[in-house]
C-alpha atoms as a PDB file:
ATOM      1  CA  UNK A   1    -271.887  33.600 165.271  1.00  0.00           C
ATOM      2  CA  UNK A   2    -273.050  30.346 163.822  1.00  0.00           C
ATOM      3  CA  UNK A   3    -271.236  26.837 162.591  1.00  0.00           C
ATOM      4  CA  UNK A   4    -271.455  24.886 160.073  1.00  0.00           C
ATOM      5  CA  UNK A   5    -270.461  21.317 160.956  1.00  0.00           C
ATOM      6  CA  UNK A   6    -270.196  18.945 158.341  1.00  0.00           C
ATOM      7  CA  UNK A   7    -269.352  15.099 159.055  1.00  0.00           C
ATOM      8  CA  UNK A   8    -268.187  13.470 155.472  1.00  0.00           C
ATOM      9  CA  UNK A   9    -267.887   9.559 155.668  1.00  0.00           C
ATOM     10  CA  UNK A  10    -265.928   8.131 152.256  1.00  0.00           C
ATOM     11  CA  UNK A  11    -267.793   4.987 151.484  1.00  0.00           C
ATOM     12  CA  UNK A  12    -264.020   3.713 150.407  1.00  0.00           C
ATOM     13  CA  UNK A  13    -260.790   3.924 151.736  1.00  0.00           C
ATOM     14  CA  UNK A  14    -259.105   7.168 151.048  1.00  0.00           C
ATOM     15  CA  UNK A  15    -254.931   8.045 150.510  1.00  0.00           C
ATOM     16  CA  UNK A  16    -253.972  10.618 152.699  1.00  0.00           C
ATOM     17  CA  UNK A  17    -252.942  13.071 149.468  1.00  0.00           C
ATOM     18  CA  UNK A  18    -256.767  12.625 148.158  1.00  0.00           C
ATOM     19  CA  UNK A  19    -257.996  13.643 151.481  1.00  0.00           C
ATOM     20  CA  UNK A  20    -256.171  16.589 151.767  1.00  0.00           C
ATOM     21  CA  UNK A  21    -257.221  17.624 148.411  1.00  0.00           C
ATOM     22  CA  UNK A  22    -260.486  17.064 149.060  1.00  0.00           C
ATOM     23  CA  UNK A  23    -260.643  19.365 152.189  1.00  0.00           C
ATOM     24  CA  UNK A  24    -258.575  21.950 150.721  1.00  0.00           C
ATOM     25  CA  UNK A  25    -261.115  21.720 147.727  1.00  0.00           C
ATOM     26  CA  UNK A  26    -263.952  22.334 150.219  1.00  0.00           C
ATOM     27  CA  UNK A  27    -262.189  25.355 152.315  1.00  0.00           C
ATOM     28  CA  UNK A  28    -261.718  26.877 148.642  1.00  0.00           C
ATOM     29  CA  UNK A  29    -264.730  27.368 147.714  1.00  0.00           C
ATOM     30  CA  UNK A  30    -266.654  28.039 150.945  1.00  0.00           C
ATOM     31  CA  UNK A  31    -264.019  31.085 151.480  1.00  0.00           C
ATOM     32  CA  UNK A  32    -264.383  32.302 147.725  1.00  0.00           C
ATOM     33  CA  UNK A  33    -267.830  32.929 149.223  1.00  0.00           C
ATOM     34  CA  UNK A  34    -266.075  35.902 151.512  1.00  0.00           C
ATOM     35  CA  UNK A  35    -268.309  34.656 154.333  1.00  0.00           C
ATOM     36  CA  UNK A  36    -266.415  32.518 156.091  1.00  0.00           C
ATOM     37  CA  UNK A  37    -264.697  33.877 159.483  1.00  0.00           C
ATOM     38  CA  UNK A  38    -263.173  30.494 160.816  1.00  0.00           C
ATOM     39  CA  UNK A  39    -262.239  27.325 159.088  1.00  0.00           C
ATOM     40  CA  UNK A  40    -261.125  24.034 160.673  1.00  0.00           C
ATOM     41  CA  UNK A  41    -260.915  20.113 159.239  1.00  0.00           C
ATOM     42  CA  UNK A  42    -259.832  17.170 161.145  1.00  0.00           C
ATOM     43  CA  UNK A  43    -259.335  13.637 160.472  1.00  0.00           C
ATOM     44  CA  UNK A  44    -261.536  10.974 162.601  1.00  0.00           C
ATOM     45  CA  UNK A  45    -259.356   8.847 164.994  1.00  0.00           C
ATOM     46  CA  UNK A  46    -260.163   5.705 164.545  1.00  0.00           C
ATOM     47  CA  UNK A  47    -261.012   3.216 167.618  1.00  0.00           C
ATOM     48  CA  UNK A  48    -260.614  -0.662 168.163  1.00  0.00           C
ATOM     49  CA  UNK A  49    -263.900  -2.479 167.598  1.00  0.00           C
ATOM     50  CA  UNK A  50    -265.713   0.808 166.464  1.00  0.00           C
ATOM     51  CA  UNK A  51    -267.101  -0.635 162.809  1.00  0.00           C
ATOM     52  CA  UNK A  52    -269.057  -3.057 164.175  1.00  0.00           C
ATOM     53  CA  UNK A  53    -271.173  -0.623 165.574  1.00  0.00           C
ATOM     54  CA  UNK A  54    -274.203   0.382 163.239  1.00  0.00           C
ATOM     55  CA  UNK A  55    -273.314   4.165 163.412  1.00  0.00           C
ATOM     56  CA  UNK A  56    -272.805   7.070 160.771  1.00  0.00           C
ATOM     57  CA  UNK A  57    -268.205   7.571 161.460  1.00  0.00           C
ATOM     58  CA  UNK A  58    -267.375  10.438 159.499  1.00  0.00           C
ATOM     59  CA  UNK A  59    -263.613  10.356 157.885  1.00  0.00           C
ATOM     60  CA  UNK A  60    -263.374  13.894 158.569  1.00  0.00           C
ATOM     61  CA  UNK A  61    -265.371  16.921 160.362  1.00  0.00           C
ATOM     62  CA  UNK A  62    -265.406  20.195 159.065  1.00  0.00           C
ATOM     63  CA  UNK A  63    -266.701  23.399 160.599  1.00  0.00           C
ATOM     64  CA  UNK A  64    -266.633  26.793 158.668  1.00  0.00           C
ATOM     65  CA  UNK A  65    -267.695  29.703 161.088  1.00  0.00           C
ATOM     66  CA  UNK A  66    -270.162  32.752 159.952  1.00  0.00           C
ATOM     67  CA  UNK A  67    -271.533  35.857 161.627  1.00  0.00           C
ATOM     68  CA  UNK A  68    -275.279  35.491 160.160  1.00  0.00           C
ATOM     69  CA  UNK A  69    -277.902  33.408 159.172  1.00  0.00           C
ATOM     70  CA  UNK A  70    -277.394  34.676 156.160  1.00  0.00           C
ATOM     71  CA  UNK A  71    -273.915  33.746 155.405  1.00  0.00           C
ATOM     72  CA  UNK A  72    -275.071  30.423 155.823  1.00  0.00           C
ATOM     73  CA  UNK A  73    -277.261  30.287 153.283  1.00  0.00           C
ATOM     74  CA  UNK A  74    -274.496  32.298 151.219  1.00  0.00           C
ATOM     75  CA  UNK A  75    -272.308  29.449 151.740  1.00  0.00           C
ATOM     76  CA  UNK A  76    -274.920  26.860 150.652  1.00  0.00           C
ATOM     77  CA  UNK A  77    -275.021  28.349 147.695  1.00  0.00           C
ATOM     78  CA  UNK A  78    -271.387  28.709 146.805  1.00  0.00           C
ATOM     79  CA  UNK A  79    -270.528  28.981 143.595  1.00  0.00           C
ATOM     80  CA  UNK A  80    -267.793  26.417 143.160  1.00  0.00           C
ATOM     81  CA  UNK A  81    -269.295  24.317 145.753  1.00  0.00           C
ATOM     82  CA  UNK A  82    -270.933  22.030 142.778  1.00  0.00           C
ATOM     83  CA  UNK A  83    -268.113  20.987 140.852  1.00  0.00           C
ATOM     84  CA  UNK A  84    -266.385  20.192 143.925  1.00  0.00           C
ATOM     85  CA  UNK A  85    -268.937  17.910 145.370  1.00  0.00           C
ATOM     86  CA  UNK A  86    -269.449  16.439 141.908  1.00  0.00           C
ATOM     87  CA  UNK A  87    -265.751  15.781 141.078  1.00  0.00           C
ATOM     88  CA  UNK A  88    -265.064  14.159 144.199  1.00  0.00           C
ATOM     89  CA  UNK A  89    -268.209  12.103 144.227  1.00  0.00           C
ATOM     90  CA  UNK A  90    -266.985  10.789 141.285  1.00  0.00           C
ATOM     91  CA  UNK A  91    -263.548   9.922 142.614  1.00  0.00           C
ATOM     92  CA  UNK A  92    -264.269   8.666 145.813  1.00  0.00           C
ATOM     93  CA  UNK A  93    -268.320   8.494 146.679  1.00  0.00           C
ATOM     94  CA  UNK A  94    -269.152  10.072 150.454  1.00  0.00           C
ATOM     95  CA  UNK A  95    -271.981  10.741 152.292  1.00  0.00           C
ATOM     96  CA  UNK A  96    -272.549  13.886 154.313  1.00  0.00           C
ATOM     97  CA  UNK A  97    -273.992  15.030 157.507  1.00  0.00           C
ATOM     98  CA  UNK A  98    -274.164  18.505 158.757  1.00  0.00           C
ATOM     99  CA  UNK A  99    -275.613  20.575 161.452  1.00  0.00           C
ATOM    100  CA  UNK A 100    -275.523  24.435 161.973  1.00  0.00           C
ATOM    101  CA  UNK A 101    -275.767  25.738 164.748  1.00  0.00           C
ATOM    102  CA  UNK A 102    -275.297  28.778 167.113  1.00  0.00           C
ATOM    103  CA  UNK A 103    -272.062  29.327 168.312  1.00  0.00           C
ATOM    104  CA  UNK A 104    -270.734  31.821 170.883  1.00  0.00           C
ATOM    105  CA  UNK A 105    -268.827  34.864 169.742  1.00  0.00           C
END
């Protein structure tokens, strides 16, 4: 099995309501790909002192869970993944970081 982590960091404050949109957006359209086995998003906890540190903090992590190689590249090229990115981009610009990566079964 293999995960997809993805670490999205809102250059802007964010409501609550637009976040959840945002990763329900997201979830949509990675399982419209029929690839995805296990979803899960979670907000960052935020901690005392931490933005003066010159570090990438994500607002939320994502991890979508696949059986192949394949289904990763499947889900990279979801079909409704491009109008999501680009609609929320223009709401509220983010940056991204991912990593896949093995995961056991």
């Amino acid at each position: 099995m293999f995960t997809h982590t993805m670490l999205v960091s809102f250059e802007n404050q964010i409501s609550d309501p637009d976040l959840d949109q945002f990763l329900f957006d997201i979830e949509k359209s990675m399982k419209e790909t029929g690839v995805v086995r296990r979803y899960s998003a979670r907000r960052h906890v935020p901690v005392a002192g931490e933005e003066a540190i010159p570090a990438f903090i994500a607002t939320a992590v994502l991890e979508f869970g696949v059986d192949t190689v394949e289904d990763l590249a499947t889900m990279f090229a979801a079909p409704g993944a491009g109008e999501v990115i680009h609609t929320w981009q223009a709401r509220h610009p983010y940056k991204v970081a991912w990593v896949n990566h093995e995961t056991g079964a």
